[in-house]
Protein backbone atom coordinates (compact mmCIF):
# COMPACT_ATOMS: atom_id res chain seq x y z
CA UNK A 1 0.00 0.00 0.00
CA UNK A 2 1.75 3.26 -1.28
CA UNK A 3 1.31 6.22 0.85
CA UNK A 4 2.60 9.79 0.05
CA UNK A 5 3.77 10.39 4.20
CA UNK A 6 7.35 10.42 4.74
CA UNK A 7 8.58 7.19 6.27
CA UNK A 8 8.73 8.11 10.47
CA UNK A 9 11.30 5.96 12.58
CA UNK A 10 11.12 5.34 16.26
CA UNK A 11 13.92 6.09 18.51
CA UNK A 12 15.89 3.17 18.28
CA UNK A 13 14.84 2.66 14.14
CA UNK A 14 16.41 6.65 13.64
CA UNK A 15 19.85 5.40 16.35
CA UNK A 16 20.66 2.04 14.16
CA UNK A 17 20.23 4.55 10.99
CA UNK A 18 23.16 6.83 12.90
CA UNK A 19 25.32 3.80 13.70
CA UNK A 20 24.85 4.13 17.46
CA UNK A 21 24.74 -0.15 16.97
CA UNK A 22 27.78 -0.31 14.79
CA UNK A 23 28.77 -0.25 11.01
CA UNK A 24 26.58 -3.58 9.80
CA UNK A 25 23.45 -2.80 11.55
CA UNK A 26 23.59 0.98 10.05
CA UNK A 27 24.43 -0.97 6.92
CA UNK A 28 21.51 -3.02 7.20
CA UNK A 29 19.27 -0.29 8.23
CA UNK A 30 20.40 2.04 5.47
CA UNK A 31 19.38 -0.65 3.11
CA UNK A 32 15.75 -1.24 4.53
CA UNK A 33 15.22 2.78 4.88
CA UNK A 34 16.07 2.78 0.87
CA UNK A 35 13.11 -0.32 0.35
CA UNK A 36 10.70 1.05 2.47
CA UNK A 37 10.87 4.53 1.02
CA UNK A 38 10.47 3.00 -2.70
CA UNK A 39 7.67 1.16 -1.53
CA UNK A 40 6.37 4.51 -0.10
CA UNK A 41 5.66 2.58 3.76
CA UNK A 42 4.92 4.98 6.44
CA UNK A 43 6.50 2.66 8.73
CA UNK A 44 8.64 -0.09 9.85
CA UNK A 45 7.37 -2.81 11.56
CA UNK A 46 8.91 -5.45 13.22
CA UNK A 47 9.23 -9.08 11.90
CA UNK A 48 10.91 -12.31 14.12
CA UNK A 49 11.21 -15.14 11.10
CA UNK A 50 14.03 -14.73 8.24
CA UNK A 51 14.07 -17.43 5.53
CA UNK A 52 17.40 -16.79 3.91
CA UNK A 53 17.54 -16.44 0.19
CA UNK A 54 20.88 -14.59 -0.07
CA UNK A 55 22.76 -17.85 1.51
CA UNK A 56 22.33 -19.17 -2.04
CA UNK A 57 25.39 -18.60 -4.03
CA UNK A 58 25.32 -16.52 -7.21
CA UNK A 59 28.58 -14.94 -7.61
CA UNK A 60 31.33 -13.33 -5.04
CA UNK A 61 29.43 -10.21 -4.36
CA UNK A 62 27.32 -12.97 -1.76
CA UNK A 63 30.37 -14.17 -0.25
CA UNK A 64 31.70 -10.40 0.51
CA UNK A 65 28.47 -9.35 1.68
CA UNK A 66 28.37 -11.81 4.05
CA UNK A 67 32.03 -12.19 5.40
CA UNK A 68 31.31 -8.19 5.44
CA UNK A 69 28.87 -9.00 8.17
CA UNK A 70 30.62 -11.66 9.67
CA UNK A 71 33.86 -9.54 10.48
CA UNK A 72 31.48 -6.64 11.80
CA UNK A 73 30.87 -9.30 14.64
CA UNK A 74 26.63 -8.93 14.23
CA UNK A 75 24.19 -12.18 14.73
CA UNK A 76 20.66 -13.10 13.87
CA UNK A 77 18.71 -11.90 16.43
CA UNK A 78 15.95 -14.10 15.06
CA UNK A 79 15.23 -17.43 14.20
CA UNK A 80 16.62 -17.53 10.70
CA UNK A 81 16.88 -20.30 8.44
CA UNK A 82 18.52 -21.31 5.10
CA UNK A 83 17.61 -21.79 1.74
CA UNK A 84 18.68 -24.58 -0.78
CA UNK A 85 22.47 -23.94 -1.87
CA UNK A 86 23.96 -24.70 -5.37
CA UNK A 87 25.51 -28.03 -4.06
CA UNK A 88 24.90 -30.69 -1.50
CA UNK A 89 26.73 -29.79 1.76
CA UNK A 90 26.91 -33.62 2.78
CA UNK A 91 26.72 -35.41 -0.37
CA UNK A 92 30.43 -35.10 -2.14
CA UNK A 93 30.15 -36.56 -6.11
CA UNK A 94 29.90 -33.19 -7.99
CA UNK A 95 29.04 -33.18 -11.79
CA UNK A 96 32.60 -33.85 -13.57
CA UNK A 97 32.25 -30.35 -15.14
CA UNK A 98 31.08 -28.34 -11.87
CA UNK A 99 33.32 -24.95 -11.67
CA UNK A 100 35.87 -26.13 -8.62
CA UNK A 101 35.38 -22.09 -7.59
CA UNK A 102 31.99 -22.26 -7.69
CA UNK A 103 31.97 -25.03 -5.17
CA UNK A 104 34.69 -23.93 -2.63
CA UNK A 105 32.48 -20.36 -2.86
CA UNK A 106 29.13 -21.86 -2.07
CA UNK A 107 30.39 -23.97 0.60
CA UNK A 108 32.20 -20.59 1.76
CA UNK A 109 29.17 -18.63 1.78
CA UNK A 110 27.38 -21.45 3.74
CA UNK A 111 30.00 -21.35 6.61
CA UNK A 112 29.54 -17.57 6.81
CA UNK A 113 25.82 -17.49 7.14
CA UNK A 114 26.25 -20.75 9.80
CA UNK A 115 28.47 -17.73 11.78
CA UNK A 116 25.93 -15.37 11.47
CA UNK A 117 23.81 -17.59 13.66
CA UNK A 118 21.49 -18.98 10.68
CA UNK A 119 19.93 -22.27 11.53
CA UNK A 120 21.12 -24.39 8.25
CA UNK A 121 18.17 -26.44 7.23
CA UNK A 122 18.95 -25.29 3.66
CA UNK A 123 15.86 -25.81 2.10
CA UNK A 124 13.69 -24.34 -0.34
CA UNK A 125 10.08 -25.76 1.54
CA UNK A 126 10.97 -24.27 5.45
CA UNK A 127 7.32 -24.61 6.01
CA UNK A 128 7.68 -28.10 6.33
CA UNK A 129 9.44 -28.57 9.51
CA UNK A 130 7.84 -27.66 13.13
CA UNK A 131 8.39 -24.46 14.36
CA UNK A 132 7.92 -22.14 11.89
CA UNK A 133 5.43 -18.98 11.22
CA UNK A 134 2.23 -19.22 12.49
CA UNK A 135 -0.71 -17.49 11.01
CA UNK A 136 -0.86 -13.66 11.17
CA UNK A 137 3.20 -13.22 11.83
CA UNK A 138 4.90 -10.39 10.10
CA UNK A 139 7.78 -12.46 8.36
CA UNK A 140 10.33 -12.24 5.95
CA UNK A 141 11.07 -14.81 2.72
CA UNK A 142 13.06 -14.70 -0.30
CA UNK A 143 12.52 -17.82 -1.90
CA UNK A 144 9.15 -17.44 -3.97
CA UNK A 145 7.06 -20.58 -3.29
CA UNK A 146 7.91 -20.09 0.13
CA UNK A 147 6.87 -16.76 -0.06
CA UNK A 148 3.42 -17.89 -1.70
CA UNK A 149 3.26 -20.97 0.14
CA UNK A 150 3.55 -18.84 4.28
CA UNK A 151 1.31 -16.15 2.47
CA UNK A 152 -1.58 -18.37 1.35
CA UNK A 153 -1.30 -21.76 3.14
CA UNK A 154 0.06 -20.32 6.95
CA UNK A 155 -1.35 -16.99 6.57
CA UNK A 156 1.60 -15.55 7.64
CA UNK A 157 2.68 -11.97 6.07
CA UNK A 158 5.87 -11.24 3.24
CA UNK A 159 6.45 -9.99 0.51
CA UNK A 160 9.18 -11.12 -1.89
CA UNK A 161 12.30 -9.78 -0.35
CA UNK A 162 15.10 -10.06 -2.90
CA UNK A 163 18.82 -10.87 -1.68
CA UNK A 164 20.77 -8.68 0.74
CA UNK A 165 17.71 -7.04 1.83
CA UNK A 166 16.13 -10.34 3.22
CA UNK A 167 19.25 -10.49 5.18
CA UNK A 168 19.16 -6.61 6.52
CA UNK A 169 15.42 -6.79 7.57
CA UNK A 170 16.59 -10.22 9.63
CA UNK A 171 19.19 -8.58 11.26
CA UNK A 172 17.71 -4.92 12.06
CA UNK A 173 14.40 -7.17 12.76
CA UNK A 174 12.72 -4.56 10.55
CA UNK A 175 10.56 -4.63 7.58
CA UNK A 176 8.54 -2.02 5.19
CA UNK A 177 5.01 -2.01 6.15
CA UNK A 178 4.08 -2.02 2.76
CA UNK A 179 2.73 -4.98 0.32
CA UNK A 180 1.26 -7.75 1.21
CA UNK A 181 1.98 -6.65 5.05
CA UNK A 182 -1.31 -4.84 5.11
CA UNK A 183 -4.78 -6.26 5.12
CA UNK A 184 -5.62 -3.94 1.55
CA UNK A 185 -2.79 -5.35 -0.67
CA UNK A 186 -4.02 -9.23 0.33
CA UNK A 187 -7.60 -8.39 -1.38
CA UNK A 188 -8.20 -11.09 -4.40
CA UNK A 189 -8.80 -9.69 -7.85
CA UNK A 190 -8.53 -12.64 -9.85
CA UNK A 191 -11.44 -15.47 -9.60
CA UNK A 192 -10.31 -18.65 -10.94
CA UNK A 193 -13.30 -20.83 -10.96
CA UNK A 194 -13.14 -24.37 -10.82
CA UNK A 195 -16.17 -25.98 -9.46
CA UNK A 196 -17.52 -27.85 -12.52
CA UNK A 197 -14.69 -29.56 -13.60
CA UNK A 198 -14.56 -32.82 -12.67
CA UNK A 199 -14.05 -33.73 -9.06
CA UNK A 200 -12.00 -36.90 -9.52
CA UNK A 201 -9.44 -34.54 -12.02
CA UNK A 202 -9.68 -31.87 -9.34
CA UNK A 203 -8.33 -34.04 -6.46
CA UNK A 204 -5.05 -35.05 -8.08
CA UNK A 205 -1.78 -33.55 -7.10
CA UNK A 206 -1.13 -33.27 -10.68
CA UNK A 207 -4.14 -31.11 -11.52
CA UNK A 208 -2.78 -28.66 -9.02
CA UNK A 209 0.19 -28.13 -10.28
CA UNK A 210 -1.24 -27.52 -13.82
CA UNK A 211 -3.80 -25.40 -12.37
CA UNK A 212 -1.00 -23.13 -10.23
CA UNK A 213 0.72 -23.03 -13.66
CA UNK A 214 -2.77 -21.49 -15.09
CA UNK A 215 -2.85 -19.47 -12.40
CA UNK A 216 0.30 -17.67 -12.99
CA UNK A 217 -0.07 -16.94 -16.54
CA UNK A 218 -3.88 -15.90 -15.82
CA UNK A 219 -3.51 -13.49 -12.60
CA UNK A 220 0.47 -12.51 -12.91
CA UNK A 221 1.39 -10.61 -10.10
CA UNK A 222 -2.44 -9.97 -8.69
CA UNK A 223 -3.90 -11.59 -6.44
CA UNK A 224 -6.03 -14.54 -7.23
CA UNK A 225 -8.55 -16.77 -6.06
CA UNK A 226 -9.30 -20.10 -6.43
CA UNK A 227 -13.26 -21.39 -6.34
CA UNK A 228 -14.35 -25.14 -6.68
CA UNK A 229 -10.44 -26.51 -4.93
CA UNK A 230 -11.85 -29.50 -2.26
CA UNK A 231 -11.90 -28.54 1.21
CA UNK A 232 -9.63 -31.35 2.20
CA UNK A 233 -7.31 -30.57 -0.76
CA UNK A 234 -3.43 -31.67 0.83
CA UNK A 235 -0.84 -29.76 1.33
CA UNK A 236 1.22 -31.52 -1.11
CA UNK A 237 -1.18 -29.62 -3.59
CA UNK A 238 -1.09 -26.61 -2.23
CA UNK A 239 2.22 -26.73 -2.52
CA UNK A 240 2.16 -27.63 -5.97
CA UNK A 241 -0.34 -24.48 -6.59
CA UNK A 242 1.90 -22.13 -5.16
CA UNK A 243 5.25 -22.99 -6.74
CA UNK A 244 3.76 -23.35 -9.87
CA UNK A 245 1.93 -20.15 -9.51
CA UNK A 246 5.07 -18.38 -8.62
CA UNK A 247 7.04 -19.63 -11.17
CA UNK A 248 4.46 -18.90 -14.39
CA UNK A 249 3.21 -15.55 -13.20
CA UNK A 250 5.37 -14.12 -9.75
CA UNK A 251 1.81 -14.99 -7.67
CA UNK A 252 2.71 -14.15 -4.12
CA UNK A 253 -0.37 -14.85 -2.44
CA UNK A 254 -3.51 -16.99 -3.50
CA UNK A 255 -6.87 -17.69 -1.72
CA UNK A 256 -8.71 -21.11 -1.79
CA UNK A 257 -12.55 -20.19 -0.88
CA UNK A 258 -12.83 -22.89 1.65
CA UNK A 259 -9.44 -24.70 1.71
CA UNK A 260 -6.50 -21.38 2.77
CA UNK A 261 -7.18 -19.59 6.30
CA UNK A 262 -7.98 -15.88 4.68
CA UNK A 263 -10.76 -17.47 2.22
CA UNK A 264 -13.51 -18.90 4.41
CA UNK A 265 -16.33 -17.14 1.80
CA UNK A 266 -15.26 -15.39 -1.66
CA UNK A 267 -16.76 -12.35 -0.13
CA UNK A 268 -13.93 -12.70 2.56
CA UNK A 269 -10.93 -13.25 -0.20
CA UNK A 270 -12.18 -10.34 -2.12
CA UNK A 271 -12.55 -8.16 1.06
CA UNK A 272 -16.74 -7.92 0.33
CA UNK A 273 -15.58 -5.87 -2.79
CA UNK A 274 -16.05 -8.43 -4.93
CA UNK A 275 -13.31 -9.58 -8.18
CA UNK A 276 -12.33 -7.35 -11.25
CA UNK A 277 -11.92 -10.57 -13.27
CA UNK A 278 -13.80 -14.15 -13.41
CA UNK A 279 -11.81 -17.33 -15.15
CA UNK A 280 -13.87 -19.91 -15.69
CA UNK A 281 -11.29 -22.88 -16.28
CA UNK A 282 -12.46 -25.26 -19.06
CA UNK A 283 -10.27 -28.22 -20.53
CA UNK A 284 -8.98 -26.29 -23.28
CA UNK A 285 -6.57 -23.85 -21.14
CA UNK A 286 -6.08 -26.79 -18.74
CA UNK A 287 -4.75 -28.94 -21.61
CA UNK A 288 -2.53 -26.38 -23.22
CA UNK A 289 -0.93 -25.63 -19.90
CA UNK A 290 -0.36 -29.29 -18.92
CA UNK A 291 1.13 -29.69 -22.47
CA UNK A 292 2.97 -26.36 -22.18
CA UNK A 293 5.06 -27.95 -19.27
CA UNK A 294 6.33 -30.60 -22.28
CA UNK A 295 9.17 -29.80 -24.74
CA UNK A 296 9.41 -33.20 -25.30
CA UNK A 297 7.34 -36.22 -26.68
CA UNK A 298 7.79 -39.55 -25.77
CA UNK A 299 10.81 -41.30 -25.85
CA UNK A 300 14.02 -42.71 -23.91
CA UNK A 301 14.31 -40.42 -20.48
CA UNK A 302 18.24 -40.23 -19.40
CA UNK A 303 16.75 -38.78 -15.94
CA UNK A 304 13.35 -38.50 -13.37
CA UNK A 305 13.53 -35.19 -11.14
CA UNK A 306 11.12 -35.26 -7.89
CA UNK A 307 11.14 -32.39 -5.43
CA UNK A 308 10.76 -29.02 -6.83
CA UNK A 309 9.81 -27.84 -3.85
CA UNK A 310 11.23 -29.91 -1.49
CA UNK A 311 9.81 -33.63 -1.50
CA UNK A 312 7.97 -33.83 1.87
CA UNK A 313 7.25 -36.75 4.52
CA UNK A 314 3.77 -37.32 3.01
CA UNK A 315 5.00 -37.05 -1.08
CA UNK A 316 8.12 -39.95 0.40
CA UNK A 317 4.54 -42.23 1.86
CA UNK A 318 3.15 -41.85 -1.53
CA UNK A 319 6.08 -42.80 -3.46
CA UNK A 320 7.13 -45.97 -1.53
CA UNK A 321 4.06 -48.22 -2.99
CA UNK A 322 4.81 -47.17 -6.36
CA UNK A 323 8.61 -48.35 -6.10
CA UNK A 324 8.74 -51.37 -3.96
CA UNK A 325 10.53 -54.04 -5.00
CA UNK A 326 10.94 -52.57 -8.51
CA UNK A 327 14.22 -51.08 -9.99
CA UNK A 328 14.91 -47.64 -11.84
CA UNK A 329 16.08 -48.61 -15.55
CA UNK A 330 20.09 -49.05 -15.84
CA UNK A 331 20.00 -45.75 -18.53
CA UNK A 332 17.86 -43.85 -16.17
CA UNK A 333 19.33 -41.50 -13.44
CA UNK A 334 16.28 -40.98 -10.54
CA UNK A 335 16.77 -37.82 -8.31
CA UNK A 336 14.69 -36.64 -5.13
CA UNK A 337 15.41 -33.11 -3.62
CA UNK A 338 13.95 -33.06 -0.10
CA UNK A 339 15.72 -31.22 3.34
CA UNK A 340 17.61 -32.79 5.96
CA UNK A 341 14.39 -32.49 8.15
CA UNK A 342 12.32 -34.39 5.76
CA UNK A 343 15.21 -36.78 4.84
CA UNK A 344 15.58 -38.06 8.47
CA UNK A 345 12.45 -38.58 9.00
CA UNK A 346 12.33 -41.16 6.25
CA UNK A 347 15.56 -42.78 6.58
CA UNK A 348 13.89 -43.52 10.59
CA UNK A 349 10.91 -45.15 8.69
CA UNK A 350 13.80 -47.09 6.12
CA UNK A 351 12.20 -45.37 3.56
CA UNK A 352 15.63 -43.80 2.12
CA UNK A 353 17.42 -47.10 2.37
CA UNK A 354 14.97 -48.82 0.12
CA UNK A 355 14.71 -46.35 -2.09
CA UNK A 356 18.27 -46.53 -2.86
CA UNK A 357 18.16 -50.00 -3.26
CA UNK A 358 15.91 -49.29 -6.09
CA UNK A 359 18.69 -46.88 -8.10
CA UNK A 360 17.18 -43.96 -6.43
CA UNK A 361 19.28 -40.73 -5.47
CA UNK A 362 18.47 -38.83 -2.34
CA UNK A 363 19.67 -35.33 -2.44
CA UNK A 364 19.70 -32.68 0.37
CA UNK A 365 20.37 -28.93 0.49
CA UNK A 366 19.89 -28.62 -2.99
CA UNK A 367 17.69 -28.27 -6.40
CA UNK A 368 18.18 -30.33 -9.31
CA UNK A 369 17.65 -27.89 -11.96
CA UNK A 370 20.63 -25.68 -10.48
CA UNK A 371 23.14 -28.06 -9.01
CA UNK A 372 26.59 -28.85 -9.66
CA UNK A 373 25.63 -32.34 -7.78
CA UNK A 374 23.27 -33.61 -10.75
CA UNK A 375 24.55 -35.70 -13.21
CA UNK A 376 23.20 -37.36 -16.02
CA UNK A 377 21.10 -34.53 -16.90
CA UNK A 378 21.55 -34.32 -20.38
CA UNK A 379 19.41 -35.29 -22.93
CA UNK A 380 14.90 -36.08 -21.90
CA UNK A 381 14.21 -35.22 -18.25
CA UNK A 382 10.82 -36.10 -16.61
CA UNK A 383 9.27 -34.81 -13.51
CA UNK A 384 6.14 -34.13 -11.82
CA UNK A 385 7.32 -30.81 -10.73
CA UNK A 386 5.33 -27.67 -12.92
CA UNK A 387 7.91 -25.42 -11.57
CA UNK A 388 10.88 -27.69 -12.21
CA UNK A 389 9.34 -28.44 -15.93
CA UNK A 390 9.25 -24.62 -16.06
CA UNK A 391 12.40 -23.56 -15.35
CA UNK A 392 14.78 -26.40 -16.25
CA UNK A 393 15.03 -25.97 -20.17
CA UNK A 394 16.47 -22.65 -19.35
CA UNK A 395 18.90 -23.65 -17.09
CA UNK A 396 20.10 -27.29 -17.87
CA UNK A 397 20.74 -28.89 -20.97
CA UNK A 398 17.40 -31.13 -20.79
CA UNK A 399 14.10 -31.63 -23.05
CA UNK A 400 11.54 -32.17 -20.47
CA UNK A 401 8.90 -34.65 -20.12
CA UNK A 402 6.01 -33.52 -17.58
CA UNK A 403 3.30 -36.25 -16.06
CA UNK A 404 2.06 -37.34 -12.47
CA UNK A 405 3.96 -38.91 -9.90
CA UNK A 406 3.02 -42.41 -10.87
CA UNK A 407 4.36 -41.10 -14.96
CA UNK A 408 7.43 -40.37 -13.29
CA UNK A 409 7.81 -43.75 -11.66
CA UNK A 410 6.32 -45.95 -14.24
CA UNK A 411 8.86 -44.10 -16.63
CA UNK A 412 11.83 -44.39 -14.45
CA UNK A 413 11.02 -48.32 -14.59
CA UNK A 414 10.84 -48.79 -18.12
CA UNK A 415 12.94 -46.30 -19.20
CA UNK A 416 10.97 -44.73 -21.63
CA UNK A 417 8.32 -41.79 -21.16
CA UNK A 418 5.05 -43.05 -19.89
CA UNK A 419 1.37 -41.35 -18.65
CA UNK A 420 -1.80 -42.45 -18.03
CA UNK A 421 -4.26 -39.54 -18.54
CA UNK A 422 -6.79 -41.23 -17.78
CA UNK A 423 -8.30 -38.92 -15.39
CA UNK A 424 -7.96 -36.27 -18.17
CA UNK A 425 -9.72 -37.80 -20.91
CA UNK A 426 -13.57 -36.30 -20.09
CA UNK A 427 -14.90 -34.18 -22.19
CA UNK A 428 -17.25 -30.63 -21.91
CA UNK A 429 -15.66 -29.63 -18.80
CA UNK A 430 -16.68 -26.36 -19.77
CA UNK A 431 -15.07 -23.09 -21.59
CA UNK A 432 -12.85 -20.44 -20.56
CA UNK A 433 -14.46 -17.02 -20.20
C-alpha cells in the first residue's frame, strides 16, 4: 500500500540509521530505509522469522556481503533459516564439469551465514518442519514458493524480499510495512473458478500443479482466487499451486474459498468488494498448460527429477508403494530433492534405504535444476514438478517430459516416457471465459 507520508522511525529505528549499533546494523538499516521509502511505507514494523535467500550462491558479491557481516561481529537476532544452496553440503560426487570455484564459494558462503547464527536447514520448503510462522506473523522470505506458500497456506505476512535485503530486515528485525503486510494489498482480484470440472481430475496432485501453472499466466502478479479446490485438498497440492503459480506468473499470495485460512467465503478473499476478473477454467486452457510444461514427446528419459519444492514426509509415503521391489532402468538417473528435516524422518521409517536400493538418489540442500551435484542430466528429463518443468530448459541442458507422480515412476522403470491420462480424458468440462 503506497502512501505519500514520509517514512517516520522510532527512537531506536532513527539510532541504528546513525550507527549508534555499529557499522553492519547501520548498513543493514540504510538498506531497509532505501526499500521502504520505494515502496512509499509509512513505517517499519517489526518481523521475528528470516528465511534466507541470499545464503544461495550466485557470484562473489554474496560471499563479501556476508564475510562483510561476519567480520562486523553482528548475529541473527531471530530465528533464521537457510535456503537450498547450489551443491549438496553432505553429499560429495559433484558433476565432472562443476566450476571447482563455484563449489569452494558456495560452501564458503554457507560457513559464513552458519556464523551469522542462521539455523542451516537449507531448504527451499521451510514450512515443512515444526516451528515455523504461524498465522498472522509479520515475516520475511526470499525464496518465492515459500513466499506464496507462508502467504496463502500459513497466513503468515511477506512480501518477496530479494537478496541482501532479506538479510538486513533479519538482522535490524525490521521490515517495510508495505505490500502484502497490510490487510488492503491481500484483497483477491482474480477469480479462478473451478467448481464444474470434474471432481476426480480436481483431487489429483497433478491437476494442481497444472492449475497453479494457469494461475500464474492468468492473474500474474495480482492476487487470485481459487473457487471449486476441495476442502480437504493436501498440502502436497497446495504446494504444488503455489510454486507453480510463482514460477508462471510471480503470484505471491492466492486464496482457496474454503481450503486457505484468509478465504472462508469469496466475499472474505475479495474483502466484500467483490473480483475485477472471473476465469472460468475449461479443458482447453487446462490442456494447453499441462502440455505447455512438455518440450518433449515420448521417448528414452536419461533422468526423473522429484522435489521441486522440497519432496515432503507425506509425497516420500506416496512414493514408496509405487517403487517397492521394482528397480529404476540401468539408462535412467532418478533424483529426489527433499531437506535434511524431511530426509531423516524417512531414513527412521527405512524409507531412504529402500529407495536406494531401487537406483534412487536422495539429495539434500539442494535443487536439481541448479546443481553442480546432478549428473546425467543431459538429454529427456521427466518430472512431476510444474515449476521444475518450467524452469529447467532454461537452465540445464534437458528436453523435459512432464506427467504425475506415478508417470514419473512408471517411466523411471521402463525407461521410456510413460502417462496415463486417464483422469484427463472427459470431455465438456466447460469453456474459458
Amino acid at each position: 500500500m503506497l502512501t505519500s507520508d514520509p517514512l517516520r522511525l522510532t527512537g531506536d529505528e532513527q539510532a541504528m540509521l546513525h550507527g549508534d549499533a555499529g557499522e553492519a546494523l547501520q548498513f543493514a538499516m540504510e538498506l531497509v530505509v532505501r526499500a521502504a521509502t520505494l515502496m512509499g511505507a509509512p513505517r517499519l514494523i517489526e518481523t521475528g522469522f528470516l528465511h534466507i535467500d541470499a545464503c544461495h550462491y550466485y557470484g562473489r558479491a554474496h560471499v563479501d556481503f556476508a564475510r562483510f557481516l561476519v567480520e562486523r561481529g553482528i548475529r541473527f537476532d531471530i530465528p533464521a533459516w537457510t535456503n537450498t544452496v547450489p551443491v549438496s553440503l553432505v553429499q560429495s560426487d559433484p558433476r565432472a564439469d562443476a566450476d571447482p570455484v563455484v563449489l569452494a564459494e558456495a560452501r564458503e558462503l554457507t560457513d559464513l551465514y552458519v556464523e551469522l547464527g542462521a539455523r542451516p536447514v537449507w531448504t527451499c520448503a521451510p514450512y515443512q518442519i515444526p516451528g515455523g510462522p504461524v498465522f498472522g506473523d509479520q515475516i520475511v522470505v526470499g525464496e518465492s514458493n515459500a513466499v506464496s506458500y507462508f502467504n496463502s497456506v500459513v497466513g503468515a505476512r511477506t512480501n518477496k524480499y530479494g537478496d541482501f535485503l532479506d538479510v538486513a530486515c533479519g538482522l535490524t528485525k525490521r521490515i517495510p510495512f508495505a505490500g502484502l503486510h497490510t490487510d488492503a494489498s491481500r484483497r483477491a482480484t482474480v477469480q479462478l473458478d473451478i467448481s464444474h470440472l470434474p471432481t476426480e481430475l480436481r483431487e489429483t496432485e497433478f491437476f494442481c500443479h497444472v492449475l497453479g501453472h494457469l494461475m500464474g499466466k492468468r492473474a500474474g502478479d495480482q492476487v487470485p482466487v481459487i473457487t471449486g479446490l476441495p476442502a480437504d485438498t493436501p498440502k502436497d497440492s497446495l504446494k504444488a499451486i503455489a510454486a507453480a503459480g510463482a514460477a508462471s506468473g510471480g503470484v505471491a499470495l492466492f486464496h482457496a474459498v474454503g481450503v486457505t485460512p484468509e478465504a472462508p467465503t469469496l466475499e472474505a478473499a475479495t474483502q466484500e468488494k467483490g473480483p475485477q476478473t472471473v476465469v472460468s477454467v475449461g479443458s482447453d486452457d487446462l490442456i494447453a498448460a499441462r502440455d505447455s510444461l512438455s518440450t518433449t514427446a515420448g521417448g528414452p528419459i536419461a533422468m526423473v527429477a522429484l522435489g521441486t519444492p522440497h519432496f515432503s514426509f507425506t509425497e516420500f509415503a506416496r512414493l514408496m508403494p509405487l517403487l517397492d521391489g521394482r528397480k529404476i532402468h540401468s539408462e535412467v538417473t532418478f533424483y529426489i530433492s527433499t531437506s535434511r528435516h524431511v530426509a531423516a524422518l524417512a531414513r527412521e521409517r527405512g524409507w531412504v534405504q529402500k529407495l536406494e536400493r531401487s537406483g534412487v538418489s536422495v539429495l539434500v540442500d539442494t535443487c536439481t535444476y541448479f546443481s553442480p551435484a546432478v549428473r546425467g542430466c543431459k538429454g529427456r528429463a521427466m518430472t512431476n514438478s510444474a515449476k521444475w518443468a518450467y524452469y529447467a530448459p532454461g537452465m540445464l541442458p534437458v528436453e523435459v517430459a512432464f506427467g504425475s507422480l506415478e508417470d514419473c515412476v512408471e517411466s523411471a522403470v521402463r525407461g521410456e516416457v510413460v502417462r496415463d491420462n486417464t483422469v484427463w480424458s472427459g470431455r465438456h468440462w466447460g469453456t474459458v471465459a
